[in-house]
ModelCIF file with pLDDT and N, C-alpha, C, O atoms, coordinates in Angstrom:
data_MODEL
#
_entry.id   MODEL 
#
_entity.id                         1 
_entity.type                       polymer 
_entity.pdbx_number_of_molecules   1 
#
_entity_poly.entity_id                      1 
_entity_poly.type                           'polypeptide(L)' 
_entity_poly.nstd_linkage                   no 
_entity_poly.nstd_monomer                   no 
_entity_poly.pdbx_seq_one_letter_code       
;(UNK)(UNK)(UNK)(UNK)(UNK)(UNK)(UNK)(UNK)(UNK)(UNK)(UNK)(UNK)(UNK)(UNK)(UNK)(UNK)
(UNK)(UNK)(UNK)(UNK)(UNK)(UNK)(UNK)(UNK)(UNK)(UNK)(UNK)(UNK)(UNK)(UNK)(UNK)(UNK)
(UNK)(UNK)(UNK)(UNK)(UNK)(UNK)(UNK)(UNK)(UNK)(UNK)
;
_entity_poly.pdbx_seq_one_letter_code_can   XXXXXXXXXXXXXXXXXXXXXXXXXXXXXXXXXXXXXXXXXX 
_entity_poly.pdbx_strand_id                 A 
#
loop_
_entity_poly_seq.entity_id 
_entity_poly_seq.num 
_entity_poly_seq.mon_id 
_entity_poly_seq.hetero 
1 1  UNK n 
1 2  UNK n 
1 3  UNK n 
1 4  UNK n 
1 5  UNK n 
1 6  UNK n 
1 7  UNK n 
1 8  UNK n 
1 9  UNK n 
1 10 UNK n 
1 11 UNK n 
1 12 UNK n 
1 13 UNK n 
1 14 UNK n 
1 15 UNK n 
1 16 UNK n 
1 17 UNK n 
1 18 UNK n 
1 19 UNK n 
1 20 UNK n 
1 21 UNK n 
1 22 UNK n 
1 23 UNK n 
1 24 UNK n 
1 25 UNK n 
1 26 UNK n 
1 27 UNK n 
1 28 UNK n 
1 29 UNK n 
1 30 UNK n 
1 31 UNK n 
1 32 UNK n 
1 33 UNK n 
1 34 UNK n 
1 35 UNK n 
1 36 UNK n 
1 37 UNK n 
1 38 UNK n 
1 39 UNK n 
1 40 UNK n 
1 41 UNK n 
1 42 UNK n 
#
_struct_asym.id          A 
_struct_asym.entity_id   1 
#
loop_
_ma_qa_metric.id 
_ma_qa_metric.mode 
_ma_qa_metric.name 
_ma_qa_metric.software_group_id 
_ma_qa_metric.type 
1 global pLDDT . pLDDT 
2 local  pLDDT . pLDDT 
#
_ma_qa_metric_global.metric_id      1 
_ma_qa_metric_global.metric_value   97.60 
_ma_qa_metric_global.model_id       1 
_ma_qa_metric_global.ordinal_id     1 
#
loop_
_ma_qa_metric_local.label_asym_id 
_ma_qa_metric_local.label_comp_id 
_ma_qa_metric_local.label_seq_id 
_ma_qa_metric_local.metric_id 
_ma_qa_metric_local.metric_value 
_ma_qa_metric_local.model_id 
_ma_qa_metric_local.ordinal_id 
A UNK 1  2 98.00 1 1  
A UNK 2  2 98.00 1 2  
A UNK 3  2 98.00 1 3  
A UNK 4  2 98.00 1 4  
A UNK 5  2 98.00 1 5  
A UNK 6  2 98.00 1 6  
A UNK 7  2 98.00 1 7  
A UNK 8  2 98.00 1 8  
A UNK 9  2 98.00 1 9  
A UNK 10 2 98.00 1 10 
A UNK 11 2 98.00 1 11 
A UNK 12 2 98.00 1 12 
A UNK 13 2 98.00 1 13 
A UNK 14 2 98.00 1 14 
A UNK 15 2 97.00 1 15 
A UNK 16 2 97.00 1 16 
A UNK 17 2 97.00 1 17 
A UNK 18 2 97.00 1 18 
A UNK 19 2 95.00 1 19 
A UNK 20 2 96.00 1 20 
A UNK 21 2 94.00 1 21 
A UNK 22 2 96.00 1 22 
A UNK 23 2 97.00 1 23 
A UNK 24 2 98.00 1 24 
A UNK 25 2 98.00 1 25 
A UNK 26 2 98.00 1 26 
A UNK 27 2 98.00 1 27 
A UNK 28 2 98.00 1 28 
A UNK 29 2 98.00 1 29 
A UNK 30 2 98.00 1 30 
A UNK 31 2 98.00 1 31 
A UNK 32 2 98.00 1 32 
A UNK 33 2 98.00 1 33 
A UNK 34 2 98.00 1 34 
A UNK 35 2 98.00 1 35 
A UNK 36 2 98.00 1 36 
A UNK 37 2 98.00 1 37 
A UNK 38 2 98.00 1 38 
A UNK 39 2 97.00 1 39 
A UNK 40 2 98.00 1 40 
A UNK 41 2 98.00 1 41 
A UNK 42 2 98.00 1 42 
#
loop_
_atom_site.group_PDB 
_atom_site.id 
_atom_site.type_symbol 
_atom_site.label_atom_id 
_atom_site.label_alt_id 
_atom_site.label_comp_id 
_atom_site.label_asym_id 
_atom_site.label_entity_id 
_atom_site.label_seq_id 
_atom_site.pdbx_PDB_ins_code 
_atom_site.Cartn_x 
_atom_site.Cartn_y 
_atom_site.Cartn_z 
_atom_site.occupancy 
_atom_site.B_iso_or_equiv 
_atom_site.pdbx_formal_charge 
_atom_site.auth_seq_id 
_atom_site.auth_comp_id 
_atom_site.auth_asym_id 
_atom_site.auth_atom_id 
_atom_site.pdbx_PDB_model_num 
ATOM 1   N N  . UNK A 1 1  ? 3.809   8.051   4.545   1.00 98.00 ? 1  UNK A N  1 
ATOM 2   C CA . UNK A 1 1  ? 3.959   6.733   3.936   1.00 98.00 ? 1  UNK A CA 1 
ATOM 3   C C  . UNK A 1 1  ? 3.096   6.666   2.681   1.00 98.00 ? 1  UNK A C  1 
ATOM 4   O O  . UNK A 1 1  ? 1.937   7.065   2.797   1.00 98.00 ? 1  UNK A O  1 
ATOM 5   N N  . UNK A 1 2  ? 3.503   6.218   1.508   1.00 98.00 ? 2  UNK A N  1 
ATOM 6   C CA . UNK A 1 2  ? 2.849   6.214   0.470   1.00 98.00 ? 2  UNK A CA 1 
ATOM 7   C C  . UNK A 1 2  ? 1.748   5.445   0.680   1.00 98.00 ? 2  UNK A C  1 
ATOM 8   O O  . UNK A 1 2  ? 1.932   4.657   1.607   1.00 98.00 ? 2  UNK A O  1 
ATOM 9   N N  . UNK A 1 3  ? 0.502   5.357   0.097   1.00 98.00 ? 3  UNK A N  1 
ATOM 10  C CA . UNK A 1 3  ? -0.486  4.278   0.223   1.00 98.00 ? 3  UNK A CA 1 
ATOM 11  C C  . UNK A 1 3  ? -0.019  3.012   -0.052  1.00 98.00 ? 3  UNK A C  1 
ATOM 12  O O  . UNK A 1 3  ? 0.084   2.119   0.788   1.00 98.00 ? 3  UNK A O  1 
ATOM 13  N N  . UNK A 1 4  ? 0.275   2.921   -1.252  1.00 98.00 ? 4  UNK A N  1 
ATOM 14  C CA . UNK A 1 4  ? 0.586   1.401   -2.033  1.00 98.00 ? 4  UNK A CA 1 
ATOM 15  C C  . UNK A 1 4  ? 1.652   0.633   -1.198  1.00 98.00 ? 4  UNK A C  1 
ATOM 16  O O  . UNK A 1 4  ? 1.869   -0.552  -1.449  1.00 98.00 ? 4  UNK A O  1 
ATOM 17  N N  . UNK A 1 5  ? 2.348   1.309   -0.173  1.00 98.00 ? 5  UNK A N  1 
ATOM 18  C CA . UNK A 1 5  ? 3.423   1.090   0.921   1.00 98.00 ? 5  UNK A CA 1 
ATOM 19  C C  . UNK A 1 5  ? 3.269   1.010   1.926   1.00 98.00 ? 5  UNK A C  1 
ATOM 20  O O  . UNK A 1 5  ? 4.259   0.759   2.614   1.00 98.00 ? 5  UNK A O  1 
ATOM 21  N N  . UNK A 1 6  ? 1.758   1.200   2.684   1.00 98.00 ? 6  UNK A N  1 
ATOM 22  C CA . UNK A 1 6  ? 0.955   1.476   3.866   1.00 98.00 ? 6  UNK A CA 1 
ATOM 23  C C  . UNK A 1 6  ? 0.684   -0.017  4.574   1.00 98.00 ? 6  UNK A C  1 
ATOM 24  O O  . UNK A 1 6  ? -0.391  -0.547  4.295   1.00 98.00 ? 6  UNK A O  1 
ATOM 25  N N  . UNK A 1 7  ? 1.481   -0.636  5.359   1.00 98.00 ? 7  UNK A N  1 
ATOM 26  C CA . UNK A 1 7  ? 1.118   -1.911  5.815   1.00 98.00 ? 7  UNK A CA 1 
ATOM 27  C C  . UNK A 1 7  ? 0.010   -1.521  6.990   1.00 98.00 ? 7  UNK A C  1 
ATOM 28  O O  . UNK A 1 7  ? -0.670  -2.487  7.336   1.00 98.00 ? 7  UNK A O  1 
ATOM 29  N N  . UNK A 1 8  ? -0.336  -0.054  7.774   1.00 98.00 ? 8  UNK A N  1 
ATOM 30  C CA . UNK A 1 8  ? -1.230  0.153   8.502   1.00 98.00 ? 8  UNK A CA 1 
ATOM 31  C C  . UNK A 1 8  ? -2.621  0.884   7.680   1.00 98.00 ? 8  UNK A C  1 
ATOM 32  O O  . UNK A 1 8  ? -3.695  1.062   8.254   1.00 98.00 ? 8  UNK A O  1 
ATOM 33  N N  . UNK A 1 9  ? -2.437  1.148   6.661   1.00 98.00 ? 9  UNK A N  1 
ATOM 34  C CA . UNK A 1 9  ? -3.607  1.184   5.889   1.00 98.00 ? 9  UNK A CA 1 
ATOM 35  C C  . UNK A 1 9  ? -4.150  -0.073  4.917   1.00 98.00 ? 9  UNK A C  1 
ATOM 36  O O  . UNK A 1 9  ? -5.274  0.004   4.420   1.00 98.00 ? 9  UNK A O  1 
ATOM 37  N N  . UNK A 1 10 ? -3.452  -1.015  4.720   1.00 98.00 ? 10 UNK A N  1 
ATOM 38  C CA . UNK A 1 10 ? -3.933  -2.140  3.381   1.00 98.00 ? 10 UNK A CA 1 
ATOM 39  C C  . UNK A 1 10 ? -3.939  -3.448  4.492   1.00 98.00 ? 10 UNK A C  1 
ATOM 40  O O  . UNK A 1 10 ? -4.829  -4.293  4.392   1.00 98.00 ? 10 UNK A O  1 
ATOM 41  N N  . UNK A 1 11 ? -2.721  -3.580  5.727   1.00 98.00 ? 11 UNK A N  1 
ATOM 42  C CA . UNK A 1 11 ? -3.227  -4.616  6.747   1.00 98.00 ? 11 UNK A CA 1 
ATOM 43  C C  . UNK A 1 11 ? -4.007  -4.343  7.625   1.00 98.00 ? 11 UNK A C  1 
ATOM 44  O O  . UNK A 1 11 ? -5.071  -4.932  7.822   1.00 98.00 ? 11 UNK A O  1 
ATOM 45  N N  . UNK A 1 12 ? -3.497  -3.260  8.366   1.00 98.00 ? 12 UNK A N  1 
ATOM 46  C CA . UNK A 1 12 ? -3.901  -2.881  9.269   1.00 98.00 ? 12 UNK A CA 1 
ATOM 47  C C  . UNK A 1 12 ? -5.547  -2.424  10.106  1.00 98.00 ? 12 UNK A C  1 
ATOM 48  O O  . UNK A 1 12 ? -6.107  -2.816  11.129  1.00 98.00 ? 12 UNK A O  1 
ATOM 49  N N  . UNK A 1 13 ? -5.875  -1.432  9.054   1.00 98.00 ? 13 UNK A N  1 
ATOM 50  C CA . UNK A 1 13 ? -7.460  -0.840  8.898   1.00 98.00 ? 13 UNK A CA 1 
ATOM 51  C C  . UNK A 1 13 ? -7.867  -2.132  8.408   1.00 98.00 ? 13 UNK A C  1 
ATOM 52  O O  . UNK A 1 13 ? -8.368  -3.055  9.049   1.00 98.00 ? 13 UNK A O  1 
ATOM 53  N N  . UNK A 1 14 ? -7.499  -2.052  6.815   1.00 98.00 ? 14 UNK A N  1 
ATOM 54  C CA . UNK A 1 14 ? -8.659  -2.131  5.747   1.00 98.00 ? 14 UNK A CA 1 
ATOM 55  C C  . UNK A 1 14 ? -8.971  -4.426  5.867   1.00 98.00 ? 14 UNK A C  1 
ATOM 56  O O  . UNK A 1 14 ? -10.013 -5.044  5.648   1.00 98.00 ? 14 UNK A O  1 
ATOM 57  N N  . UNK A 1 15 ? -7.516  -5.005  6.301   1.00 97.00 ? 15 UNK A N  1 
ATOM 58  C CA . UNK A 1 15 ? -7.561  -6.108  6.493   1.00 97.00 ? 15 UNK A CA 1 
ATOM 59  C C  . UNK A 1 15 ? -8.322  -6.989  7.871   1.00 97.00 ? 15 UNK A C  1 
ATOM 60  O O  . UNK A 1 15 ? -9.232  -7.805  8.017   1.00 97.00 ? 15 UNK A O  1 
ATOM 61  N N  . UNK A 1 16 ? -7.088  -6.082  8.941   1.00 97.00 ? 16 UNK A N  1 
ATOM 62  C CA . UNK A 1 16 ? -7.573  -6.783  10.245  1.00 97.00 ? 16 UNK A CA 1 
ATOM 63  C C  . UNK A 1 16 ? -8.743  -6.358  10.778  1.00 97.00 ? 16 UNK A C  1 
ATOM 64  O O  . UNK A 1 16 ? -9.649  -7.069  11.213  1.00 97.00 ? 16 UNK A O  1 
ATOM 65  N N  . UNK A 1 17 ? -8.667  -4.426  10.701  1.00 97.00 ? 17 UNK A N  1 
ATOM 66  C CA . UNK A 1 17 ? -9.630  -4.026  11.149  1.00 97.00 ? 17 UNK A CA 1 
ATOM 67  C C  . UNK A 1 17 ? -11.327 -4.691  11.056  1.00 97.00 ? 17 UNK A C  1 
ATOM 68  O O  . UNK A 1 17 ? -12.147 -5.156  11.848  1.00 97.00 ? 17 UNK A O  1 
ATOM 69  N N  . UNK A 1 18 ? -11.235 -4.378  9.444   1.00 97.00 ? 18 UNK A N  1 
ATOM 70  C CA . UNK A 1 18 ? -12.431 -4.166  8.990   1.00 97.00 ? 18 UNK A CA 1 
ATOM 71  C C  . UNK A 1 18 ? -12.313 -5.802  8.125   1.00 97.00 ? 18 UNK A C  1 
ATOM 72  O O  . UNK A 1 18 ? -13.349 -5.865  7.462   1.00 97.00 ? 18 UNK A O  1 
ATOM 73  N N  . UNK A 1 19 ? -11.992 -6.302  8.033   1.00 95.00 ? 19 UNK A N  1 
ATOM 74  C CA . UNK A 1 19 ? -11.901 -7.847  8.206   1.00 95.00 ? 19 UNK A CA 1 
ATOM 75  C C  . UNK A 1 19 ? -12.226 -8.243  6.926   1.00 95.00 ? 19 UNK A C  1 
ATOM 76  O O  . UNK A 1 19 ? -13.050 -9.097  6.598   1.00 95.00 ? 19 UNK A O  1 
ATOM 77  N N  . UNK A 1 20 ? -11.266 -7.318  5.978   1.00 96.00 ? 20 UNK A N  1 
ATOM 78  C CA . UNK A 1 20 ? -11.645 -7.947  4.307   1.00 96.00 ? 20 UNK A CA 1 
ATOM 79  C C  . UNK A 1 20 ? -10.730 -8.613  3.958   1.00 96.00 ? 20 UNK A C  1 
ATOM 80  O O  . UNK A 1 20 ? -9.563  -8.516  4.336   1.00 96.00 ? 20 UNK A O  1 
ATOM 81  N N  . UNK A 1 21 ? -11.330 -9.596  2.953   1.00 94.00 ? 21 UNK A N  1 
ATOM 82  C CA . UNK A 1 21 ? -10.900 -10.450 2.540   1.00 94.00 ? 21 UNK A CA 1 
ATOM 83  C C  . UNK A 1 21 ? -10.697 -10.665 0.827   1.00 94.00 ? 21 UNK A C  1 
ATOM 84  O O  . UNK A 1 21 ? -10.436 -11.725 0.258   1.00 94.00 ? 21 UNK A O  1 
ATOM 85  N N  . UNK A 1 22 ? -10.927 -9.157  0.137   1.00 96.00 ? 22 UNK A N  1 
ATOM 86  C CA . UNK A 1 22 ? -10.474 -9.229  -0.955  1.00 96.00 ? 22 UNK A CA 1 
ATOM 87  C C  . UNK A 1 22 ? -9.840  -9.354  -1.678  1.00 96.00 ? 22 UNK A C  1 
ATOM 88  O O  . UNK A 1 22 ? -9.347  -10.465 -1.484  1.00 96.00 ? 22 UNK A O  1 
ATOM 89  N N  . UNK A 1 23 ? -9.213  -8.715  -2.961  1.00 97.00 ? 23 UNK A N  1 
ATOM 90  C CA . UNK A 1 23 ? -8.119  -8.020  -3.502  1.00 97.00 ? 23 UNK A CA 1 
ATOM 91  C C  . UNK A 1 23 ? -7.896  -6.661  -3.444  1.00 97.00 ? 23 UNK A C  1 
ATOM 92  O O  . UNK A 1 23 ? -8.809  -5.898  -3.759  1.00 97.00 ? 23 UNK A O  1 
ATOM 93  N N  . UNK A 1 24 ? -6.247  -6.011  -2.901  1.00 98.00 ? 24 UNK A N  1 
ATOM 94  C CA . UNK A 1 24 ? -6.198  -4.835  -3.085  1.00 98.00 ? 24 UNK A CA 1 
ATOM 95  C C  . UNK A 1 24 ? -5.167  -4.663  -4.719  1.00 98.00 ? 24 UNK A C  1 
ATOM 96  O O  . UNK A 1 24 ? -4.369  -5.494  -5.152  1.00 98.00 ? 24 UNK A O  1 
ATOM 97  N N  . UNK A 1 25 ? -5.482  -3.531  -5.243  1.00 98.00 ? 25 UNK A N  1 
ATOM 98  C CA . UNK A 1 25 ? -4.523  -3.093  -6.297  1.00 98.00 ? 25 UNK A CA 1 
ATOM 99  C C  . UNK A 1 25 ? -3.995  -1.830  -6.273  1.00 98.00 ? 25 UNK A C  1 
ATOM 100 O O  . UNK A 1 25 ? -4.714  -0.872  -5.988  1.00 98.00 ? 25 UNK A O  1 
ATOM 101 N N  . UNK A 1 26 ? -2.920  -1.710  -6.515  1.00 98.00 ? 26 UNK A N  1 
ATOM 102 C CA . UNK A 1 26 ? -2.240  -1.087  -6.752  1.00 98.00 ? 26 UNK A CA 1 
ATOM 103 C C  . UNK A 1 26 ? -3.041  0.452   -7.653  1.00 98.00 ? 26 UNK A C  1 
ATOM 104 O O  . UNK A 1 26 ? -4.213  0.214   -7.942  1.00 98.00 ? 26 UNK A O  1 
ATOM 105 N N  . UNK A 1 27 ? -2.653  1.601   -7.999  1.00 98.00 ? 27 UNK A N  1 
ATOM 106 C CA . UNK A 1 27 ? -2.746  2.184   -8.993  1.00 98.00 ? 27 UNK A CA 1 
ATOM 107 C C  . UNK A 1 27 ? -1.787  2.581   -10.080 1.00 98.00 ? 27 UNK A C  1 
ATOM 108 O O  . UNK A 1 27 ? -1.302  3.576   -9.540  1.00 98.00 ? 27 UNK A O  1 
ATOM 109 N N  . UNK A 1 28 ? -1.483  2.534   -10.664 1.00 98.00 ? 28 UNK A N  1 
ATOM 110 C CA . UNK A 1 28 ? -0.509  2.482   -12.360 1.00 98.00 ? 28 UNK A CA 1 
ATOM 111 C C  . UNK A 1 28 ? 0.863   3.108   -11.953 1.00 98.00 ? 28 UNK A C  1 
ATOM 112 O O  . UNK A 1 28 ? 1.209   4.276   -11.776 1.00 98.00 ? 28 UNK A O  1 
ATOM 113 N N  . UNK A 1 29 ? 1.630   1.714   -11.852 1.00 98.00 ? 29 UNK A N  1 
ATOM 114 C CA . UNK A 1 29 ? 2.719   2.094   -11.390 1.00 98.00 ? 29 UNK A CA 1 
ATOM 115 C C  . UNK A 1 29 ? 3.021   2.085   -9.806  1.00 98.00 ? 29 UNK A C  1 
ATOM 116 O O  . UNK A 1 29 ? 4.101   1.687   -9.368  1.00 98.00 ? 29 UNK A O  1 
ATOM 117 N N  . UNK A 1 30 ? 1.940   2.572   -8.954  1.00 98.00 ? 30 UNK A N  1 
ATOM 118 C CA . UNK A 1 30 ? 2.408   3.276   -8.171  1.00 98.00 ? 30 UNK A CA 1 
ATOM 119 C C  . UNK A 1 30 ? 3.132   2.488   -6.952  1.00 98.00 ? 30 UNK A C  1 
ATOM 120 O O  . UNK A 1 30 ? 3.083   2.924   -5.801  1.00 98.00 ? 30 UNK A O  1 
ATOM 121 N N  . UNK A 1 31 ? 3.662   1.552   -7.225  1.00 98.00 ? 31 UNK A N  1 
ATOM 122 C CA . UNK A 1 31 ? 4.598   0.634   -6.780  1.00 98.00 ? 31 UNK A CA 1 
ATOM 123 C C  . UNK A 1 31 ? 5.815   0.785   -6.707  1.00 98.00 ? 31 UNK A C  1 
ATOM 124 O O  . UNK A 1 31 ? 6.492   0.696   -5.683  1.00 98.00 ? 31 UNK A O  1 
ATOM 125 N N  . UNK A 1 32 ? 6.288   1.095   -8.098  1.00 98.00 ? 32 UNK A N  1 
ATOM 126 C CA . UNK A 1 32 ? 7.504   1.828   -8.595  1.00 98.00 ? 32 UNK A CA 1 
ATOM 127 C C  . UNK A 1 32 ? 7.679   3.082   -8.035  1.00 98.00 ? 32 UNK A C  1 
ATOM 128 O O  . UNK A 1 32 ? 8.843   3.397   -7.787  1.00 98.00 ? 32 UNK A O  1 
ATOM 129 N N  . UNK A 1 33 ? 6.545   4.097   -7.703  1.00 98.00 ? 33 UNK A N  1 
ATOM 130 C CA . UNK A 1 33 ? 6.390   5.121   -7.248  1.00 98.00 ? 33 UNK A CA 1 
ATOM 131 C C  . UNK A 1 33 ? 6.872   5.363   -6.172  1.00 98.00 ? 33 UNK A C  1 
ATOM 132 O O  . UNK A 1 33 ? 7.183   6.498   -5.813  1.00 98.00 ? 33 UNK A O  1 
ATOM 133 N N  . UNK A 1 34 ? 7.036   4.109   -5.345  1.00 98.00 ? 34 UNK A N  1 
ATOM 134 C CA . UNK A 1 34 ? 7.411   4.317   -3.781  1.00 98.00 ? 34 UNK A CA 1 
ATOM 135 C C  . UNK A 1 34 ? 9.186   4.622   -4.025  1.00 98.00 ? 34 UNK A C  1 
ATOM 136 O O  . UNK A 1 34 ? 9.918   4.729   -3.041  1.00 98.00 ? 34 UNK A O  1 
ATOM 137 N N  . UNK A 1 35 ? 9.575   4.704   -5.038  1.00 98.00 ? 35 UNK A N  1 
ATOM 138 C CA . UNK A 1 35 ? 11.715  4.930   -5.429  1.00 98.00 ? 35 UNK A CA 1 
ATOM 139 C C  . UNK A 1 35 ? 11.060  6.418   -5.373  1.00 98.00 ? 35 UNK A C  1 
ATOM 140 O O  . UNK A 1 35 ? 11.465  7.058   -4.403  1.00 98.00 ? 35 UNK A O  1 
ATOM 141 N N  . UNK A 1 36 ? 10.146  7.097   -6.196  1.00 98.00 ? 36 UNK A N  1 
ATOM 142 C CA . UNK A 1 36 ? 10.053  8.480   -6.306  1.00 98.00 ? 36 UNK A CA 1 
ATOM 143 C C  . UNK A 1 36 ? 9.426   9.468   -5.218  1.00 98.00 ? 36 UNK A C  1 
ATOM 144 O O  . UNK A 1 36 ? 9.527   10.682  -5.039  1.00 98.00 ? 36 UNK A O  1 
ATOM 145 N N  . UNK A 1 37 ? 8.724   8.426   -4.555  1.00 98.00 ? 37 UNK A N  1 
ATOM 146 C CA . UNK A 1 37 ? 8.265   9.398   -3.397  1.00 98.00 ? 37 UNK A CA 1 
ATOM 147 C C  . UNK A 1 37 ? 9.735   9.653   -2.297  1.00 98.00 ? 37 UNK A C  1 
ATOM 148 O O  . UNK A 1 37 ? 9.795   10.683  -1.626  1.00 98.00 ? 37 UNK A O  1 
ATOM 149 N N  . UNK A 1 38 ? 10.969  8.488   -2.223  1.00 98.00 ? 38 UNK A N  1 
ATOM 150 C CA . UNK A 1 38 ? 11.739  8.753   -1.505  1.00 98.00 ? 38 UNK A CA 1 
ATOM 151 C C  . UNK A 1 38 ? 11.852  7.179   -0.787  1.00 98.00 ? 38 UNK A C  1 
ATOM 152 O O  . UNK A 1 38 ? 12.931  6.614   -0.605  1.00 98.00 ? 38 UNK A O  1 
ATOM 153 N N  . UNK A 1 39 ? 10.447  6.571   -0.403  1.00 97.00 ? 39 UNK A N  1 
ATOM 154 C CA . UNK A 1 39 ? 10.476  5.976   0.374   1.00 97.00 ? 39 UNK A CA 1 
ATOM 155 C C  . UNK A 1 39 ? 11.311  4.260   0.537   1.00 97.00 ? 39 UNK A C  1 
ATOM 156 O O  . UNK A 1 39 ? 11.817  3.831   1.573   1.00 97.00 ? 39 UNK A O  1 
ATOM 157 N N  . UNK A 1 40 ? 11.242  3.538   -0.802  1.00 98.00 ? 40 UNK A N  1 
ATOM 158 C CA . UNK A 1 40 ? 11.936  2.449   -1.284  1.00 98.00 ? 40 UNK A CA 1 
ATOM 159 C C  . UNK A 1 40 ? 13.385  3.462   -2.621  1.00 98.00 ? 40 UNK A C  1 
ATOM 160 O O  . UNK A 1 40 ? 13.366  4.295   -3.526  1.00 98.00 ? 40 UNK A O  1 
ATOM 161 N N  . UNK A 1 41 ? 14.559  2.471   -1.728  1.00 98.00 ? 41 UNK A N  1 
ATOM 162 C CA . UNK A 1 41 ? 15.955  3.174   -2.267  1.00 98.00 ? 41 UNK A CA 1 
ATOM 163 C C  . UNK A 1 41 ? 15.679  2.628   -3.668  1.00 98.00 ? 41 UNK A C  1 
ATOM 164 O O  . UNK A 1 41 ? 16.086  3.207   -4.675  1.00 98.00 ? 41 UNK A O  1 
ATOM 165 N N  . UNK A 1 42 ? 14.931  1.428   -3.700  1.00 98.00 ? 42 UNK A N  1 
ATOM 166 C CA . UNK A 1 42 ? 14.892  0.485   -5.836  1.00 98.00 ? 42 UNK A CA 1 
ATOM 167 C C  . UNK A 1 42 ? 13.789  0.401   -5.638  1.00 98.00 ? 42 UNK A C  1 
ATOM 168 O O  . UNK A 1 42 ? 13.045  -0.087  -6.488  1.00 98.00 ? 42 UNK A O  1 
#
């Protein structure tokens, strides 16, 4: 699973776990990235 696509790494751990309450970001692009890794068809 790509990171930027990781609902058990960005909710899961880093939210529920560990109980933050920040902002996460993205890295450049890598949103779009999830069409090239395979994982989102658009």
């Amino acid at each position: 699973i790509p990171c930027s696509g990781s609902r058990w790494l960005l909710t899961d751990v880093l939210q529920q776990e560990w109980g933050f309450e920040g902002c996460t970001l993205s890295d450049w692009e890598s949103i779009d990235e999830l069409v090239q890794h395979g994982n989102a068809e658009s």
